[in-house]
PDB file of N, CA and C in Angstrom:
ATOM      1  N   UNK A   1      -9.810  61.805  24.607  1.00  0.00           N
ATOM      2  CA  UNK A   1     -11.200  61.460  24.828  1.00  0.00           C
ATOM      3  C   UNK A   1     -12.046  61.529  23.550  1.00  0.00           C
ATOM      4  N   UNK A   2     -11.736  62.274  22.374  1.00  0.00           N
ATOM      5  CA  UNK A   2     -12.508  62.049  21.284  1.00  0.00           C
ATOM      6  C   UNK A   2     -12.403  60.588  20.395  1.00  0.00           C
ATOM      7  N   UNK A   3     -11.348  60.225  20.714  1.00  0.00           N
ATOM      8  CA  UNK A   3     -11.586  58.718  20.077  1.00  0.00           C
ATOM      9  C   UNK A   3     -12.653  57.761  20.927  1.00  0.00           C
ATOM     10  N   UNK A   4     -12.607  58.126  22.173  1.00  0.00           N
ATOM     11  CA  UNK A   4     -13.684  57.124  22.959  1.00  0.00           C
ATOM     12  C   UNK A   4     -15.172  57.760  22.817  1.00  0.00           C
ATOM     13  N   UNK A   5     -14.923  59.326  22.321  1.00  0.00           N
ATOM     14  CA  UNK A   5     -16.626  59.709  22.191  1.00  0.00           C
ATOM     15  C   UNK A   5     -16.711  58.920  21.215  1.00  0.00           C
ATOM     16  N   UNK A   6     -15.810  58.839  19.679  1.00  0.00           N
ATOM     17  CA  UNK A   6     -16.441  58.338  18.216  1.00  0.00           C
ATOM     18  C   UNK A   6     -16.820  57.118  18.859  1.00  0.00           C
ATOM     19  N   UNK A   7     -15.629  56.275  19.711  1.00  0.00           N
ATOM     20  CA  UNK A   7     -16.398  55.002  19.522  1.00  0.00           C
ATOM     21  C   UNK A   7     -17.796  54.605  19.943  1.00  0.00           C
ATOM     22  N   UNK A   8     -18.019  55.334  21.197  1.00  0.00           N
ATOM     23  CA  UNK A   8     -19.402  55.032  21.664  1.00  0.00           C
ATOM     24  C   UNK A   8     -20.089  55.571  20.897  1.00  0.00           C
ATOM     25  N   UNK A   9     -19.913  56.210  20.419  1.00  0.00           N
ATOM     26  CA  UNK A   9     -20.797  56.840  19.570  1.00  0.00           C
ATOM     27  C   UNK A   9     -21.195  55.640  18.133  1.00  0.00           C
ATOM     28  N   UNK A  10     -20.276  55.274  17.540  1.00  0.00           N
ATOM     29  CA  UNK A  10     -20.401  54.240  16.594  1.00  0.00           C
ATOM     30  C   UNK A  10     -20.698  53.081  17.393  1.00  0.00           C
ATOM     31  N   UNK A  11     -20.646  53.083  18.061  1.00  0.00           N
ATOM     32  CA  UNK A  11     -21.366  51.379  18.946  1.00  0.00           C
ATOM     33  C   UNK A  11     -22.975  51.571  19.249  1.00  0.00           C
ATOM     34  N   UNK A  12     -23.066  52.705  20.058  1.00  0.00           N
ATOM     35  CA  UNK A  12     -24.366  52.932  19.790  1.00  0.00           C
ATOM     36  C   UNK A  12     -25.440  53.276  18.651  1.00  0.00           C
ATOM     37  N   UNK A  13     -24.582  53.964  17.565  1.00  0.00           N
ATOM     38  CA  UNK A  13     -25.323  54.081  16.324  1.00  0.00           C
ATOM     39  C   UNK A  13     -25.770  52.524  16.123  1.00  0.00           C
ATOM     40  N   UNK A  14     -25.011  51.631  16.159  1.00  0.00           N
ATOM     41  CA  UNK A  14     -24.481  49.967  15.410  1.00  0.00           C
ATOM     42  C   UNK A  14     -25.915  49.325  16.699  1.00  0.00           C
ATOM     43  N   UNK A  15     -25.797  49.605  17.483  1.00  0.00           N
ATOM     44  CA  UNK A  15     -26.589  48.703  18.434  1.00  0.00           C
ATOM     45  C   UNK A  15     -28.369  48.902  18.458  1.00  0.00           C
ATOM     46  N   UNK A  16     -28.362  50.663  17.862  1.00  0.00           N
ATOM     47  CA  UNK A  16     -30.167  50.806  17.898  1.00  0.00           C
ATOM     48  C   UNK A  16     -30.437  51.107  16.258  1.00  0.00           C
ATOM     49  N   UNK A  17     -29.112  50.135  15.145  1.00  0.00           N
ATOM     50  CA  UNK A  17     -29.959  50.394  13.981  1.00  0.00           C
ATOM     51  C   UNK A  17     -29.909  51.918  13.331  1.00  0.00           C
ATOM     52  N   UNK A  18     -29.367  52.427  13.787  1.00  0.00           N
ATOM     53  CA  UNK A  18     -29.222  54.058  13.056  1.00  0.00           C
ATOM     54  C   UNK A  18     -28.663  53.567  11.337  1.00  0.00           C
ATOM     55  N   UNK A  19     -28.926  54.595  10.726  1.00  0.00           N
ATOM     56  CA  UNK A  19     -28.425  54.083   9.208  1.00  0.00           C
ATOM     57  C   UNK A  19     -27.043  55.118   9.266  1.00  0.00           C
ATOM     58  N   UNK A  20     -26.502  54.111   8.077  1.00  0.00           N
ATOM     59  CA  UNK A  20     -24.724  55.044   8.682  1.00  0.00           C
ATOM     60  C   UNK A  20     -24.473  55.889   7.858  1.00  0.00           C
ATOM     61  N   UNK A  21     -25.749  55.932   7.082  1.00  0.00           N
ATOM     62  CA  UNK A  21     -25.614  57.299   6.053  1.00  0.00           C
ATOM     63  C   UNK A  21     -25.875  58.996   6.833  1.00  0.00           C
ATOM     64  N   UNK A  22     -26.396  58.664   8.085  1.00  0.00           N
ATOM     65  CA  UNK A  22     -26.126  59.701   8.935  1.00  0.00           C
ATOM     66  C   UNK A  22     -25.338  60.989   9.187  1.00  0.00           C
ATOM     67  N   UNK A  23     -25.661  62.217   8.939  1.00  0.00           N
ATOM     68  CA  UNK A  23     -23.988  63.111   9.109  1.00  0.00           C
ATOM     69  C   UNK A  23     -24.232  63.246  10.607  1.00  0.00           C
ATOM     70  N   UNK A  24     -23.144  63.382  11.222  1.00  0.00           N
ATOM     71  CA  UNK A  24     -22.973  63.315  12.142  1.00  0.00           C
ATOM     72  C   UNK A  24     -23.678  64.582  13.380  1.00  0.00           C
ATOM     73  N   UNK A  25     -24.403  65.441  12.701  1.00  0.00           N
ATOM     74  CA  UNK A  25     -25.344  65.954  13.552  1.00  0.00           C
ATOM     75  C   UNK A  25     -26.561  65.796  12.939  1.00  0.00           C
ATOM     76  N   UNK A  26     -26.704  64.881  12.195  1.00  0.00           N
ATOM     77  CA  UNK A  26     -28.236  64.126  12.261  1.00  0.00           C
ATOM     78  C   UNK A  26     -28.040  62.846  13.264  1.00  0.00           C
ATOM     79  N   UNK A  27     -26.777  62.482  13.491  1.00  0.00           N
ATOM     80  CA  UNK A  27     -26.765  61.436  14.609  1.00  0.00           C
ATOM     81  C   UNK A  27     -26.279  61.587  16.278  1.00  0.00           C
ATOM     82  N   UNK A  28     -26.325  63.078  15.695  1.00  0.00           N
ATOM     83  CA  UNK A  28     -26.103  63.597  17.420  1.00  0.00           C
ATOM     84  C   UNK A  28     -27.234  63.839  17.550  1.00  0.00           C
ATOM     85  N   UNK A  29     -28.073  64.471  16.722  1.00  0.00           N
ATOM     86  CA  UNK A  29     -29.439  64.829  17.214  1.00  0.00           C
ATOM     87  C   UNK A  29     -30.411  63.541  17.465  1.00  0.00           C
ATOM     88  N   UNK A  30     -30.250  62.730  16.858  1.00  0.00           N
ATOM     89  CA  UNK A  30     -31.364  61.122  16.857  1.00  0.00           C
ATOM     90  C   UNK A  30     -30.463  60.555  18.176  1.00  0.00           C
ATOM     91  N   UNK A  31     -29.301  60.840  18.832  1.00  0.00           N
ATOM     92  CA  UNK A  31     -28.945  60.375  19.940  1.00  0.00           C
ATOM     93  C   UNK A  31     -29.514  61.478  21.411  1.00  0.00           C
ATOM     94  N   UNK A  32     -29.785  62.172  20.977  1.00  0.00           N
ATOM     95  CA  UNK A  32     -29.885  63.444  22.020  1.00  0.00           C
ATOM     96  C   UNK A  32     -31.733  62.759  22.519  1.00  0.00           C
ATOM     97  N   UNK A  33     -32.005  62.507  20.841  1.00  0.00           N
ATOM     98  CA  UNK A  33     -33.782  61.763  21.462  1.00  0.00           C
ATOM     99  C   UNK A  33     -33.787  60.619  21.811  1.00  0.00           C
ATOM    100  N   UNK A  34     -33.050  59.702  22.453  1.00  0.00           N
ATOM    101  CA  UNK A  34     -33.018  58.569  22.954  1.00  0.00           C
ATOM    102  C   UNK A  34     -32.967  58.723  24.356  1.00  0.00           C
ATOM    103  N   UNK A  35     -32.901  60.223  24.788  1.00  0.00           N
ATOM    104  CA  UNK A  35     -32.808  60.311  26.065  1.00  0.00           C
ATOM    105  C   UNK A  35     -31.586  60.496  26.883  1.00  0.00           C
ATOM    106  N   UNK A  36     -31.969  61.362  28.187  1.00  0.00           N
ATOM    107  CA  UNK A  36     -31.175  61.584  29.132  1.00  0.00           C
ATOM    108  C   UNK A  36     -30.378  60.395  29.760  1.00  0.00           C
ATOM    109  N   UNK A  37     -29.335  61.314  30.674  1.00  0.00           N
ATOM    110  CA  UNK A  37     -28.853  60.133  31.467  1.00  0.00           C
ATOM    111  C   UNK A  37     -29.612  60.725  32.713  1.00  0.00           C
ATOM    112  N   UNK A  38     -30.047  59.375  33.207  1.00  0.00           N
ATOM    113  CA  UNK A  38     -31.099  59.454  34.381  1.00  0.00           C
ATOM    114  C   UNK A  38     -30.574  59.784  35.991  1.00  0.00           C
ATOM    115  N   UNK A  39     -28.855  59.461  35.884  1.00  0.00           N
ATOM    116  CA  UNK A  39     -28.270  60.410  36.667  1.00  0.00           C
ATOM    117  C   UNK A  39     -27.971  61.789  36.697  1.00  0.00           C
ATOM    118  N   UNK A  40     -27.520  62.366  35.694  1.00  0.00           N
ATOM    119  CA  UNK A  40     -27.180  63.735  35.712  1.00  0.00           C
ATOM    120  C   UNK A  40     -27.821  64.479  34.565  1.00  0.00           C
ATOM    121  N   UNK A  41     -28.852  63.430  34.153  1.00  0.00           N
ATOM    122  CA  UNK A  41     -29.696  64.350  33.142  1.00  0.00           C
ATOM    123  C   UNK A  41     -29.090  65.137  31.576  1.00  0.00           C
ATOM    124  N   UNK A  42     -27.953  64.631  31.791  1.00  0.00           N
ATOM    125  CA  UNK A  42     -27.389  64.954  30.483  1.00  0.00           C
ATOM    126  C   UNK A  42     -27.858  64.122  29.189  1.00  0.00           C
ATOM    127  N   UNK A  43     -27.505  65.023  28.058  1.00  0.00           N
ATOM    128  CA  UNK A  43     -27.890  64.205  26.628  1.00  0.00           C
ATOM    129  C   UNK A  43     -26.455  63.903  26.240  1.00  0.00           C
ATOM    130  N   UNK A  44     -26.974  63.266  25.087  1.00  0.00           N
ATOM    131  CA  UNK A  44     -25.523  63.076  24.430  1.00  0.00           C
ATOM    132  C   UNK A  44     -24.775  64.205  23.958  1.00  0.00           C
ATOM    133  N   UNK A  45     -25.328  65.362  23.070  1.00  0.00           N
ATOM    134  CA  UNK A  45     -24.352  66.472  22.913  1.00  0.00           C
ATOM    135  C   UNK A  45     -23.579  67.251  24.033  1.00  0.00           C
ATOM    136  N   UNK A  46     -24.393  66.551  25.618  1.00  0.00           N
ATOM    137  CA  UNK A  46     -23.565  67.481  26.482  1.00  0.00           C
ATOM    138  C   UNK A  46     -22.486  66.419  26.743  1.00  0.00           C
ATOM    139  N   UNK A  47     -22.261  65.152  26.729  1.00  0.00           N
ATOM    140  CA  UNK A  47     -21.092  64.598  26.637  1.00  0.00           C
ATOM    141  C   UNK A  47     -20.059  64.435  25.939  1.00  0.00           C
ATOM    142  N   UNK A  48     -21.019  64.661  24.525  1.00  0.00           N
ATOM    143  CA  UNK A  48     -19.601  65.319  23.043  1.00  0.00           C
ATOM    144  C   UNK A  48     -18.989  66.713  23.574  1.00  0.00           C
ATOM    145  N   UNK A  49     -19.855  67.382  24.093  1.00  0.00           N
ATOM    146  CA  UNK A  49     -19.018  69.085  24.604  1.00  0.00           C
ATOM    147  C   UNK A  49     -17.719  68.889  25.255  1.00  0.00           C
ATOM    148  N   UNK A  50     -18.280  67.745  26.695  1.00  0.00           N
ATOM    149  CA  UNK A  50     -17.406  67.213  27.549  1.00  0.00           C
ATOM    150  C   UNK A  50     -15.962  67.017  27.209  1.00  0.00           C
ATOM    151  N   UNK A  51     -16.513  65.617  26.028  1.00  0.00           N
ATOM    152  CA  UNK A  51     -15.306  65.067  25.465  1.00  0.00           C
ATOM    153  C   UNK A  51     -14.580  65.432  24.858  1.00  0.00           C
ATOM    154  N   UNK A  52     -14.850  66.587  24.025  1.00  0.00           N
ATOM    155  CA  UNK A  52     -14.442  67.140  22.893  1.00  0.00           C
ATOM    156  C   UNK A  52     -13.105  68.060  23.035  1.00  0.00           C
ATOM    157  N   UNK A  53     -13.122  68.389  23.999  1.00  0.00           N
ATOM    158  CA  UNK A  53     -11.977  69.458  24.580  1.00  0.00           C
ATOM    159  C   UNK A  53     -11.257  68.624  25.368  1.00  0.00           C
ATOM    160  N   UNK A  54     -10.449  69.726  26.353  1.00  0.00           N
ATOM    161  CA  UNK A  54      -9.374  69.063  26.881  1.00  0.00           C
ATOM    162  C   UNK A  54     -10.303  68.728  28.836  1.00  0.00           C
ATOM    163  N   UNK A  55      -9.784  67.503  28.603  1.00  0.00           N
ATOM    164  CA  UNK A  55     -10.393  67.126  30.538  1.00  0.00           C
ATOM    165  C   UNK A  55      -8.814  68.476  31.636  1.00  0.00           C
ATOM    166  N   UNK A  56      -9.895  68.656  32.855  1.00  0.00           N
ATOM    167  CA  UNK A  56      -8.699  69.514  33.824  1.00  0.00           C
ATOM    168  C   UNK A  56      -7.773  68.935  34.176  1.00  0.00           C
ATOM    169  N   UNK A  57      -8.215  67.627  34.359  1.00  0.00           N
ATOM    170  CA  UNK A  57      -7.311  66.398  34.911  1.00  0.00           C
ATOM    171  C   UNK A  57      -7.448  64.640  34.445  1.00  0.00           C
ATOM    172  N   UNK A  58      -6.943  63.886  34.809  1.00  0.00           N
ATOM    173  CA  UNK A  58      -7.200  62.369  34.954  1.00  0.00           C
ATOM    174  C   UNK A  58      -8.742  62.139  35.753  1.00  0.00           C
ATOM    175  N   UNK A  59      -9.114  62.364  36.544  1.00  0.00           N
ATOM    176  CA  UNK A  59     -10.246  62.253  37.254  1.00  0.00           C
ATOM    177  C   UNK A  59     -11.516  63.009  36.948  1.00  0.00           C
ATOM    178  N   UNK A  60     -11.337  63.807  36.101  1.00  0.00           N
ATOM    179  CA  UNK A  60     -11.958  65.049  35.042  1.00  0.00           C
ATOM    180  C   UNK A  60     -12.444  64.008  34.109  1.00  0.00           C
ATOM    181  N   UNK A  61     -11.654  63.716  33.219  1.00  0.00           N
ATOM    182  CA  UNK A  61     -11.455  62.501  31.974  1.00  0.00           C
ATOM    183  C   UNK A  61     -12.139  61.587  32.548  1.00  0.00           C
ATOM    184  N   UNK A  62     -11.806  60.497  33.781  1.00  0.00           N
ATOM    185  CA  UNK A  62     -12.411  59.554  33.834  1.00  0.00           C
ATOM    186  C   UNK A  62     -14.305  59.670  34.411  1.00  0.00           C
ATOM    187  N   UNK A  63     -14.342  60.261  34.925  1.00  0.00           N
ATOM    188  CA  UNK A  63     -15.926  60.707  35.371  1.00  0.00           C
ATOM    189  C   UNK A  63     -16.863  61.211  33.597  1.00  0.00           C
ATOM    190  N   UNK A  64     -15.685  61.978  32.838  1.00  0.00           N
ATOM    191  CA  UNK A  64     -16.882  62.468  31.730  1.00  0.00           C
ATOM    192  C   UNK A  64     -17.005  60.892  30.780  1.00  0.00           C
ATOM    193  N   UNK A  65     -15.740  59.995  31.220  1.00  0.00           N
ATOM    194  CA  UNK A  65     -15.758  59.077  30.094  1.00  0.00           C
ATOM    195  C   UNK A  65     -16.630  57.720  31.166  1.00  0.00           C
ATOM    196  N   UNK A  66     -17.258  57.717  32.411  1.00  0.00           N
ATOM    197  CA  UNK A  66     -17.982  57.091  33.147  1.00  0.00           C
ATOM    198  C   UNK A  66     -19.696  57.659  32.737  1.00  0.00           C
ATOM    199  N   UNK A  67     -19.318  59.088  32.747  1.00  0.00           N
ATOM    200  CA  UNK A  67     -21.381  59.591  32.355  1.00  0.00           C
ATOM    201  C   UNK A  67     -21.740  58.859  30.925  1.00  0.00           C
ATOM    202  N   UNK A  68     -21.007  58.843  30.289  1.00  0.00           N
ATOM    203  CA  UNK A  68     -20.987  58.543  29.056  1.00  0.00           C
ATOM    204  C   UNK A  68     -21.499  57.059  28.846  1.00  0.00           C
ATOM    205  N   UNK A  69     -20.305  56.306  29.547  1.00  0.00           N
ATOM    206  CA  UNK A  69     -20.767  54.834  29.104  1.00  0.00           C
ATOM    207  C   UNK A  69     -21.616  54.305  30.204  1.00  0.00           C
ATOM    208  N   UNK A  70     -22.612  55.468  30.913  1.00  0.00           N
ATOM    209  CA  UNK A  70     -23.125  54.631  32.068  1.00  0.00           C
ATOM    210  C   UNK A  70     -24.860  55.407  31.086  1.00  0.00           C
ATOM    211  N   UNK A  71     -24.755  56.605  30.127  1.00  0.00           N
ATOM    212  CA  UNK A  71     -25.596  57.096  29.348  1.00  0.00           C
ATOM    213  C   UNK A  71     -25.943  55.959  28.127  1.00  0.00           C
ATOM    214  N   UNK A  72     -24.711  55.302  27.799  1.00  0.00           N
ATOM    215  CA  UNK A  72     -24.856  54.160  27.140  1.00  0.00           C
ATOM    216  C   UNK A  72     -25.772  52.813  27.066  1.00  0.00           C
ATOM    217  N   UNK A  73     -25.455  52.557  28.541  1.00  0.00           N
ATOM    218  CA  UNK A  73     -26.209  51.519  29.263  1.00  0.00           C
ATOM    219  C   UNK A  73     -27.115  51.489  29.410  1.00  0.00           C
ATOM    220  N   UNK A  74     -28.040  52.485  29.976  1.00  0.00           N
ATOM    221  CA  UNK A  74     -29.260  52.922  30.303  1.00  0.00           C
ATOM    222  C   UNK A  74     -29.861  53.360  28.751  1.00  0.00           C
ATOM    223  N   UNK A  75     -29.310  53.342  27.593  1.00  0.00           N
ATOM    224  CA  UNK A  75     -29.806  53.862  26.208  1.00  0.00           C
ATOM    225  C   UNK A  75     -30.254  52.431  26.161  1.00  0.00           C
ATOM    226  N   UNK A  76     -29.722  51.340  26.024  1.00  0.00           N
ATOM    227  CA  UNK A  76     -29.417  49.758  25.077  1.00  0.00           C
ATOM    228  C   UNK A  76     -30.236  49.042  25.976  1.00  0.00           C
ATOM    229  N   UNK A  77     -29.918  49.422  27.379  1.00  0.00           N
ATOM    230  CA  UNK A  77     -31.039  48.868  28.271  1.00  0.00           C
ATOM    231  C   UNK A  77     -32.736  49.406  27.857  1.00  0.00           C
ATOM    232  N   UNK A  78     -32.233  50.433  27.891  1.00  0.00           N
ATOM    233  CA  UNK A  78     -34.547  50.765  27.782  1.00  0.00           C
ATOM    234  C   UNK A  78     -34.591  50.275  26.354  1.00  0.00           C
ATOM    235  N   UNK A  79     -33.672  50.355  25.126  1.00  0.00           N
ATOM    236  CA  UNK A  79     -34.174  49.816  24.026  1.00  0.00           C
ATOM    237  C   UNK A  79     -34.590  48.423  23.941  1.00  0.00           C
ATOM    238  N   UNK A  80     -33.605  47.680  25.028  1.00  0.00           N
ATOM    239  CA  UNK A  80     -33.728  46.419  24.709  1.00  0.00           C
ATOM    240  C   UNK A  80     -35.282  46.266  25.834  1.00  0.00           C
ATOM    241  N   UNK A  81     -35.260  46.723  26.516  1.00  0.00           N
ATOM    242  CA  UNK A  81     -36.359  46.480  27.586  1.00  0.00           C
ATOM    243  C   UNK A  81     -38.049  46.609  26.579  1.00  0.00           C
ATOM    244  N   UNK A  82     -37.863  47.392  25.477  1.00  0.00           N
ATOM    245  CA  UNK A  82     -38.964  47.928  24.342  1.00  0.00           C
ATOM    246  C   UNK A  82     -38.991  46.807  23.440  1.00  0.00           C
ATOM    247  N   UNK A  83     -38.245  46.253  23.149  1.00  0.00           N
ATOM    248  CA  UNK A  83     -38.187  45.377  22.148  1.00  0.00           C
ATOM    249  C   UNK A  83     -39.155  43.892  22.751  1.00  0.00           C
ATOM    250  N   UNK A  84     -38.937  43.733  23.881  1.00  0.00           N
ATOM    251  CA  UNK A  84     -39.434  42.513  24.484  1.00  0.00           C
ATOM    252  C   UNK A  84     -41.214  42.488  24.451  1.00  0.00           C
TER     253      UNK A  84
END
C-alpha cells in the first residue's frame, strides 16, 4: 500500500499545482489543508498512517486504499468546482 499512497499522493500534488520542490511533510501538511474526507472526516496524514503499515487483511487494504481515492475525488472536485 505505500506505493499507492506515493502515487496518489504525486497525482494529487501534479493536479492542484503543488511545487515539487516540496519535502514531503511540507506536502503532507499543504495536503492535510485541502481538507477532510467528508465521509469519515479523515485528512490525508490519517491515510498515510493507514497506508503506511501493514493492512489486517485484503478487505483492511482495500477500504483504506477506497478512503483514500474517494479523499482524492472530493479534493480535485471542490478544486475544480473553485476554479470555475
Amino acid at each position: 500500500a505505500p506505493r499507492y499512497l506515493d502515487l496518489i499522493r504525486r497525482r494529487v500534488q501534479r493536479d492542484i499545482g503543488a511545487p515539487k520542490s516540496l519535502t514531503g511533510d511540507q506536502l503532507a501538511a499543504l495536503l492535510d489543508r485541502l481538507g477532510e474526507d467528508e465521509i469519515s472526516g479523515k485528512r490525508f496524514t490519517d491515510f498515510a498512517a493507514g497506508l503506511n503499515g501493514p493492512a489486517d487483511n485484503r478487505d483492511d487494504l482495500m477500504n483504506k486504499t477506497r478512503e483514500l481515492f474517494r479523499w482524492r475525488q472530493g479534493i480535485i472536485g471542490r478544486s475544480m468546482n473553485e476554479r470555475k
